[in-house]
Protein backbone atom coordinates (compact mmCIF):
# COMPACT_ATOMS: atom_id res chain seq x y z
CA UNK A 1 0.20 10.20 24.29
CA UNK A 2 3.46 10.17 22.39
CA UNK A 3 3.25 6.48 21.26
CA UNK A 4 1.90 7.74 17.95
CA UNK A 5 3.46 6.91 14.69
CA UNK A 6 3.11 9.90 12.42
CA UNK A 7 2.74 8.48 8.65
CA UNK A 8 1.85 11.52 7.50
CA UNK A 9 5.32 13.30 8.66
CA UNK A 10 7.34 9.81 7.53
CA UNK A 11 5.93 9.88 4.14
CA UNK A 12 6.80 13.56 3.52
CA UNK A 13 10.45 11.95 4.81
CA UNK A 14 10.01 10.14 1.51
CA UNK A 15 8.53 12.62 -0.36
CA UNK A 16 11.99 14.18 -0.06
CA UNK A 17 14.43 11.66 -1.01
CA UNK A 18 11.64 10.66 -4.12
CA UNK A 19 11.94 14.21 -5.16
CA UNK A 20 15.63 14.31 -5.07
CA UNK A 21 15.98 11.24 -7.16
CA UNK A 22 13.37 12.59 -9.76
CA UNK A 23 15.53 16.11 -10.07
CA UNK A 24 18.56 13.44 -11.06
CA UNK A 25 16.55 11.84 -13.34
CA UNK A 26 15.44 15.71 -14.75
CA UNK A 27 19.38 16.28 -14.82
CA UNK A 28 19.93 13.30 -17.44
CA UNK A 29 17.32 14.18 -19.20
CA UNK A 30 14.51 12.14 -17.98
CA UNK A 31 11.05 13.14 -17.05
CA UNK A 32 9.63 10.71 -14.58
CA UNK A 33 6.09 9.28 -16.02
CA UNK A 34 2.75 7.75 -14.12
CA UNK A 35 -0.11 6.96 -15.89
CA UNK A 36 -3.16 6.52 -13.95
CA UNK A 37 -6.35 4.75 -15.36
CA UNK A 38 -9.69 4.58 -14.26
CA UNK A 39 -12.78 2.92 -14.90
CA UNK A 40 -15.52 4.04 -13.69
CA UNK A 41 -17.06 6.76 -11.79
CA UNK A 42 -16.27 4.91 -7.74
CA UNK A 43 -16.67 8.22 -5.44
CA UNK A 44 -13.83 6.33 -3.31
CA UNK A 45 -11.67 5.58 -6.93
CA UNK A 46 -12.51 9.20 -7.77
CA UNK A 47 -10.56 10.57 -4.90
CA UNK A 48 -7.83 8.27 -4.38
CA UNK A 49 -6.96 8.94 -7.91
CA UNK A 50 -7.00 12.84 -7.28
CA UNK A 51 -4.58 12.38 -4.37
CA UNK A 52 -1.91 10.33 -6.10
CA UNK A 53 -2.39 13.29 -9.11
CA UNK A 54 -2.06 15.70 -7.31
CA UNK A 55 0.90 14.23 -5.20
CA UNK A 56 2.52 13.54 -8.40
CA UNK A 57 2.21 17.05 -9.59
CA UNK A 58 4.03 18.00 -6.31
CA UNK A 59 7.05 16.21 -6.48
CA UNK A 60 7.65 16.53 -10.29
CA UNK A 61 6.24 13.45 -12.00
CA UNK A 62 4.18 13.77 -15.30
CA UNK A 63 0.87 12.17 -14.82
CA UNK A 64 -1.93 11.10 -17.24
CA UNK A 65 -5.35 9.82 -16.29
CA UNK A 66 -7.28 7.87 -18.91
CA UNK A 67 -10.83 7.80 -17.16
CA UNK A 68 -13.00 5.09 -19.32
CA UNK A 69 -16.89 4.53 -18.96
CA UNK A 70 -18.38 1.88 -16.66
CA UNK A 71 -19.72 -0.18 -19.63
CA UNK A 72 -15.93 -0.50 -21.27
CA UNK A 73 -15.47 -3.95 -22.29
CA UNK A 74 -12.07 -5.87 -20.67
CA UNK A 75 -11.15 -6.40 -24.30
CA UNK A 76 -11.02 -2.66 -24.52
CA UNK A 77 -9.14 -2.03 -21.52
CA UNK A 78 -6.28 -4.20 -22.57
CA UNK A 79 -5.89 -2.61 -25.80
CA UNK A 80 -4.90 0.68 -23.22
CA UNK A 81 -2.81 -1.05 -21.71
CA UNK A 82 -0.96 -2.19 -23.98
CA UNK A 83 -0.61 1.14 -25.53
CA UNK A 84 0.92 2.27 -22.89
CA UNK A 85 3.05 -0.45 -22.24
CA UNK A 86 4.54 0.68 -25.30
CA UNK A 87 4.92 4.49 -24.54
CA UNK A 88 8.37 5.13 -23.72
CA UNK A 89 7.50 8.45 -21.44
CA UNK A 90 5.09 5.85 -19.34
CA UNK A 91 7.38 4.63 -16.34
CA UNK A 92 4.41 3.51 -13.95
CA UNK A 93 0.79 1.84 -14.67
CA UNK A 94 -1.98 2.29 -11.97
CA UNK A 95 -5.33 0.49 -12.81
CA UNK A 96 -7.26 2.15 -9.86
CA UNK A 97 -9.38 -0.90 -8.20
CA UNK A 98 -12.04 -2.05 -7.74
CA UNK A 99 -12.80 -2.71 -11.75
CA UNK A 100 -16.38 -3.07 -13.15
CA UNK A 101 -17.78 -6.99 -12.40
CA UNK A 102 -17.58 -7.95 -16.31
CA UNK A 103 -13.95 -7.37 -15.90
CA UNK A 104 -11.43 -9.91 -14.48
CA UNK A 105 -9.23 -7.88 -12.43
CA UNK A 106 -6.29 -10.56 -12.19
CA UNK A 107 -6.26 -10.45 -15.83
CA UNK A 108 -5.48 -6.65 -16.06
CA UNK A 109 -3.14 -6.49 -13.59
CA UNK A 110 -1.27 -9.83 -15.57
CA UNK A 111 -1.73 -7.21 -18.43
CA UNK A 112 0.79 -4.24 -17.21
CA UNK A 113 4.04 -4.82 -17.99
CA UNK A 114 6.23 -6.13 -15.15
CA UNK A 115 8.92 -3.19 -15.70
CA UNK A 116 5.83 -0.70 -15.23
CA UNK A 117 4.07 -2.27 -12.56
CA UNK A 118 4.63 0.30 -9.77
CA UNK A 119 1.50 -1.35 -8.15
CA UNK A 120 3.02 -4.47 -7.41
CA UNK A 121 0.59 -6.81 -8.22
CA UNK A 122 2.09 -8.50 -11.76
CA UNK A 123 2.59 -12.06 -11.34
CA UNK A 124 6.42 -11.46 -11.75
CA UNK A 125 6.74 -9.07 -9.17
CA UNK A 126 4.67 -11.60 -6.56
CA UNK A 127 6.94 -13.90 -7.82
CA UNK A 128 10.28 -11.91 -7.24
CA UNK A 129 8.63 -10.48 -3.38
CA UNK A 130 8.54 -13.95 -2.43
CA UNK A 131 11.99 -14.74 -3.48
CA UNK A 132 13.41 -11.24 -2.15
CA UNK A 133 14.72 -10.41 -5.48
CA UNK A 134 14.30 -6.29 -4.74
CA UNK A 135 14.70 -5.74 -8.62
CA UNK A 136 10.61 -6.26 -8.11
CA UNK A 137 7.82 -3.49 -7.32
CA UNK A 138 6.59 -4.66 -3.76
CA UNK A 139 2.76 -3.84 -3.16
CA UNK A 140 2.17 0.12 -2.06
CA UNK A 141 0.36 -1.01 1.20
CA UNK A 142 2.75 -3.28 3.01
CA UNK A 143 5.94 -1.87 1.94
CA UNK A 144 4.59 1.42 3.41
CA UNK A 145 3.73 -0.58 6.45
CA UNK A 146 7.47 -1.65 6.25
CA UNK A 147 8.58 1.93 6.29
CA UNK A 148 6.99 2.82 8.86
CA UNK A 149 8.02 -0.04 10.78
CA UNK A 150 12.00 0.79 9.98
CA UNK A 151 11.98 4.73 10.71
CA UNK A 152 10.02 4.06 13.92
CA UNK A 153 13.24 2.40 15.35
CA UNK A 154 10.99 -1.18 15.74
CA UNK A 155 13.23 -4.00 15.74
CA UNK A 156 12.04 -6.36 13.09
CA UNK A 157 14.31 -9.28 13.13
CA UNK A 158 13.19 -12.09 15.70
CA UNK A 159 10.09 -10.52 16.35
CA UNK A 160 6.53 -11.98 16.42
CA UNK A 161 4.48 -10.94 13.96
CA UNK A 162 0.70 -11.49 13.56
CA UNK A 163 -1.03 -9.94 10.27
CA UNK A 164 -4.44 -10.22 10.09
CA UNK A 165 -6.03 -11.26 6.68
CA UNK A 166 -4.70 -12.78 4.12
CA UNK A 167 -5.65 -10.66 0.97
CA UNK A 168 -3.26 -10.54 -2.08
CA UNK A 169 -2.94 -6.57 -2.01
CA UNK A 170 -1.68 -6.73 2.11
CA UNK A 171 -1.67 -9.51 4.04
CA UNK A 172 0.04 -11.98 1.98
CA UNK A 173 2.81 -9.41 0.74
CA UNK A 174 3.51 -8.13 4.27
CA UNK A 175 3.93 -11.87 5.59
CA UNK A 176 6.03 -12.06 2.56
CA UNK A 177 8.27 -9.03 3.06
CA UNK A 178 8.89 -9.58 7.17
CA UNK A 179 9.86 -13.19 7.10
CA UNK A 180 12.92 -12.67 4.44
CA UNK A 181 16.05 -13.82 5.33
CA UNK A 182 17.02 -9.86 5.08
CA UNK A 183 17.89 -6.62 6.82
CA UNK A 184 14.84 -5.04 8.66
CA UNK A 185 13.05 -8.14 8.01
CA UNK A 186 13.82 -11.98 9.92
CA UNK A 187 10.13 -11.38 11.49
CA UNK A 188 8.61 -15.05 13.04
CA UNK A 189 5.23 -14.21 10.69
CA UNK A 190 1.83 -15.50 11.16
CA UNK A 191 -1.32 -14.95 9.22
CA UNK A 192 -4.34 -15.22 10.79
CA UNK A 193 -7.80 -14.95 9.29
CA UNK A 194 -11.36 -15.43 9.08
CA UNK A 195 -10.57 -19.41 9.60
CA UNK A 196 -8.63 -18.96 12.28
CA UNK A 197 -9.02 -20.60 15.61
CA UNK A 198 -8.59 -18.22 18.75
CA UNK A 199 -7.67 -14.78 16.53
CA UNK A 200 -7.21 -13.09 19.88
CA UNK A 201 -4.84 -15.75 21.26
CA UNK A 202 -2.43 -15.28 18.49
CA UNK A 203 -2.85 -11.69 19.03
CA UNK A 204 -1.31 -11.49 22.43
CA UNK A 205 1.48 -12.86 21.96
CA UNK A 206 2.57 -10.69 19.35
CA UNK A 207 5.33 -8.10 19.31
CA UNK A 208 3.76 -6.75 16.38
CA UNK A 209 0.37 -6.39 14.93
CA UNK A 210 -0.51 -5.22 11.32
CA UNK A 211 -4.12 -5.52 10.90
CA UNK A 212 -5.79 -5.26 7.52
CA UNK A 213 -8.65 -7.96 7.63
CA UNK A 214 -11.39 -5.02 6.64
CA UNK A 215 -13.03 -5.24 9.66
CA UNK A 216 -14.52 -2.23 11.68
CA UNK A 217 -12.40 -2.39 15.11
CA UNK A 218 -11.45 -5.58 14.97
CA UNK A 219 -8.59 -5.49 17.19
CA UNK A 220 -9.57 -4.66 20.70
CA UNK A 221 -7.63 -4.06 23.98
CA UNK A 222 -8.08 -7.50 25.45
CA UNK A 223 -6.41 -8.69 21.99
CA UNK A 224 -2.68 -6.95 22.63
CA UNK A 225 -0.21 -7.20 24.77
CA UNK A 226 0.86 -3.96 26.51
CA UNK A 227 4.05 -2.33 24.84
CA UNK A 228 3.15 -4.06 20.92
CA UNK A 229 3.35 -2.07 18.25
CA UNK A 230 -0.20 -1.88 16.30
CA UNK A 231 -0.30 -1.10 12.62
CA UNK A 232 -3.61 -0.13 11.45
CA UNK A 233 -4.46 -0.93 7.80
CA UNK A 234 -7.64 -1.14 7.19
CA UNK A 235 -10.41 1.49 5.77
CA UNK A 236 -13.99 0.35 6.93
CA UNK A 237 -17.00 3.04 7.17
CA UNK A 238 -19.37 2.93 9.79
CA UNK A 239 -22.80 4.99 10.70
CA UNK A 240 -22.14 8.45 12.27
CA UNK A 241 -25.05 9.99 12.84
CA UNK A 242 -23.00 13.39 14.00
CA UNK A 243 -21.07 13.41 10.51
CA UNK A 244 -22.06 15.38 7.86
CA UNK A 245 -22.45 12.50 5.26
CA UNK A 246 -24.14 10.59 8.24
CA UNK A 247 -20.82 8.07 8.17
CA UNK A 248 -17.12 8.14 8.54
CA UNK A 249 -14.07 6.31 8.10
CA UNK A 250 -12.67 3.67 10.77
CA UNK A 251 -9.48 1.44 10.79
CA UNK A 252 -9.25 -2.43 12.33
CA UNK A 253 -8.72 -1.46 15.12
CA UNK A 254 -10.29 -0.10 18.41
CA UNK A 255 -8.01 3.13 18.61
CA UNK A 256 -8.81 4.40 21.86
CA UNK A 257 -9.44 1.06 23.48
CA UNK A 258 -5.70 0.07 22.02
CA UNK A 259 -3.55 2.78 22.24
CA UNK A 260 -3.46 2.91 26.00
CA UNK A 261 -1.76 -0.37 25.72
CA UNK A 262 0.33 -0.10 22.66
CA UNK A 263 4.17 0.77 22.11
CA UNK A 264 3.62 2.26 19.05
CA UNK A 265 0.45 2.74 17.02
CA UNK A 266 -0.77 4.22 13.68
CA UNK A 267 -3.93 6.71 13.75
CA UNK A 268 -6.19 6.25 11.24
CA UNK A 269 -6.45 8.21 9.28
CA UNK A 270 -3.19 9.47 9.14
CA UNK A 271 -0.73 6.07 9.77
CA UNK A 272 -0.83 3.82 7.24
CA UNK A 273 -2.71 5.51 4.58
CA UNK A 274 -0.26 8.46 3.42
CA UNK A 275 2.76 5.67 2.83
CA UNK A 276 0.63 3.91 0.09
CA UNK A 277 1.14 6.89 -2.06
CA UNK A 278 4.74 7.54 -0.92
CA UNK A 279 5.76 4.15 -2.10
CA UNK A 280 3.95 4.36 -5.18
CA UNK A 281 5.97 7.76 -5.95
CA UNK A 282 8.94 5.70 -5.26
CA UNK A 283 7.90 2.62 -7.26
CA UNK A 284 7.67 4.92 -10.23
CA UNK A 285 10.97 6.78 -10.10
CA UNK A 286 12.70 3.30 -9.53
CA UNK A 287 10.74 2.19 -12.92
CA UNK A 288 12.35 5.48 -14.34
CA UNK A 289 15.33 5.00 -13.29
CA UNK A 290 15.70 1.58 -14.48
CA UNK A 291 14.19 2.42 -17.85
CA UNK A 292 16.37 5.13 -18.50
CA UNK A 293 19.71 2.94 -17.36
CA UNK A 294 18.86 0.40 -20.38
């Protein structure tokens, strides 16, 4: 079918226009900087890490990864980040989640300065997403989801939304950046969740659909109406006995159930998952660029 969004092709789109802004930056002078920081040894951490490294290395942007031991103390990981908080080549801070239990991951993320941020998850830049002050970092995830949303030709304003779950790193943000009084935005939003009465009956009714409440195929066929556009966020692994690890990788929703039905859909992998790291790219040569303009 040709109702497929292609995330993978959209974020090489921006890929292109991140690269071009980084050789400006190159042309004044400036060297674009990410610093990524791990701790731990999370096989999942471990590779999403080595993506955004290597992606970095791709389009130009000096990267740094500070891998610290499972047993290093919160007290210890602030005084890193607040080292390089003060480095002047460091444009963008990435804690890689999920942190160790002893360490309070709201706390850390509080930590990174505002201006560096490129995760969007500072306090400050909540606080400026929910205003619509765009001088912010919005969160990888949904702005992605935004993206892909825009350069698909969907029309946004007056639509109904449903996102499913209301987690700080997606579903909040994304209810956040489609209800704005704003271009590409003026979305009717609601957020549904594991509270909710009648999921499914909110579901139907929606011109829109961003699912991301970490739930193997969640969203089924019975659950949207024909001709909605599905966005598939979430990354859930289920048995497979026919895989080699004996497991593989599954979004929210019931892709081959759905599709049939759908406008426009992501595939997962390969929708929603590519943008994360195209935004962050971005994040981090807006960071640069501001930096450098002071």
């Amino acid at each position: 079918m040709t109702n497929l969004i292609d995330g993978r092709a959209i974020a090489e789109q921006i890929h292109v226009e991140t690269s071009q802004r980084i050789a400006a930056l190159r042309g004044r002078g400036v060297q674009a900087g990410l610093a990524f920081v791990r701790v731990g040894e999370d096989p999942a951490s471990r590779v999403y890490v080595g993506m955004k490294e290597k992606t970095s290395e791709r389009l130009g942007i000096k990267s740094t990864t500070t891998v610290l031991p499972a047993t290093t103390s919160q007290a210890e990981l602030l005084v890193l980040i607040a080292k390089l908080n003060a480095d002047a080549s460091v444009h963008g801070i990435l804690v890689q989640a999920p942190l160790p239990a002893h360490i309070d991951q709201a706390t850390i993320f509080a930590a990174v300065s505002p201006a560096k941020d490129v995760d969007g998850f500072h306090p400050v830049n909540v606080g400026k997403l929910m205003l619509g002050d765009l001088t912010g970092f919005a969160p990888c995830t949904p702005a992605g989801v935004h993206e892909l949303l825009i350069r698909s030709g969907v029309k946004i304003a007056g639509a109904e939304v449903v996102v499913l779950g209301r987690g700080n790193i997606v579903g909040k943000p994304m209810t956040a950046i489609l209800c704005q009084k704003a271009k590409h935005a003026d979305a009717t939003v609601t957020l549904v969740h594991s509270r909710t009465r009648d999921v499914a009956a909110h579901c139907r009714r929606a011109d829109i659909i961003v699912a991301a409440m970490g739930v193997a195929h969640f969203v089924k066929a019975n659950m949207v109406r024909p001709g909605a556009v599905v966005m598939d966020v979430g990354v859930n692994r289920i048995p497979d006995a026919t895989a080699k690890n004996g497991s593989r990788l599954v979004g929210d929703v019931d892709f081959a159930a759905v599709q049939p039905f759908a406008g426009l859909i992501t595939p997962n992998p390969g929708g929603v998952g590519p943008m994360t790291i195209a935004m962050l790219m971005r994040n981090t040569v807006q960071a640069a660029e501001v930096a450098s303009s002071v």
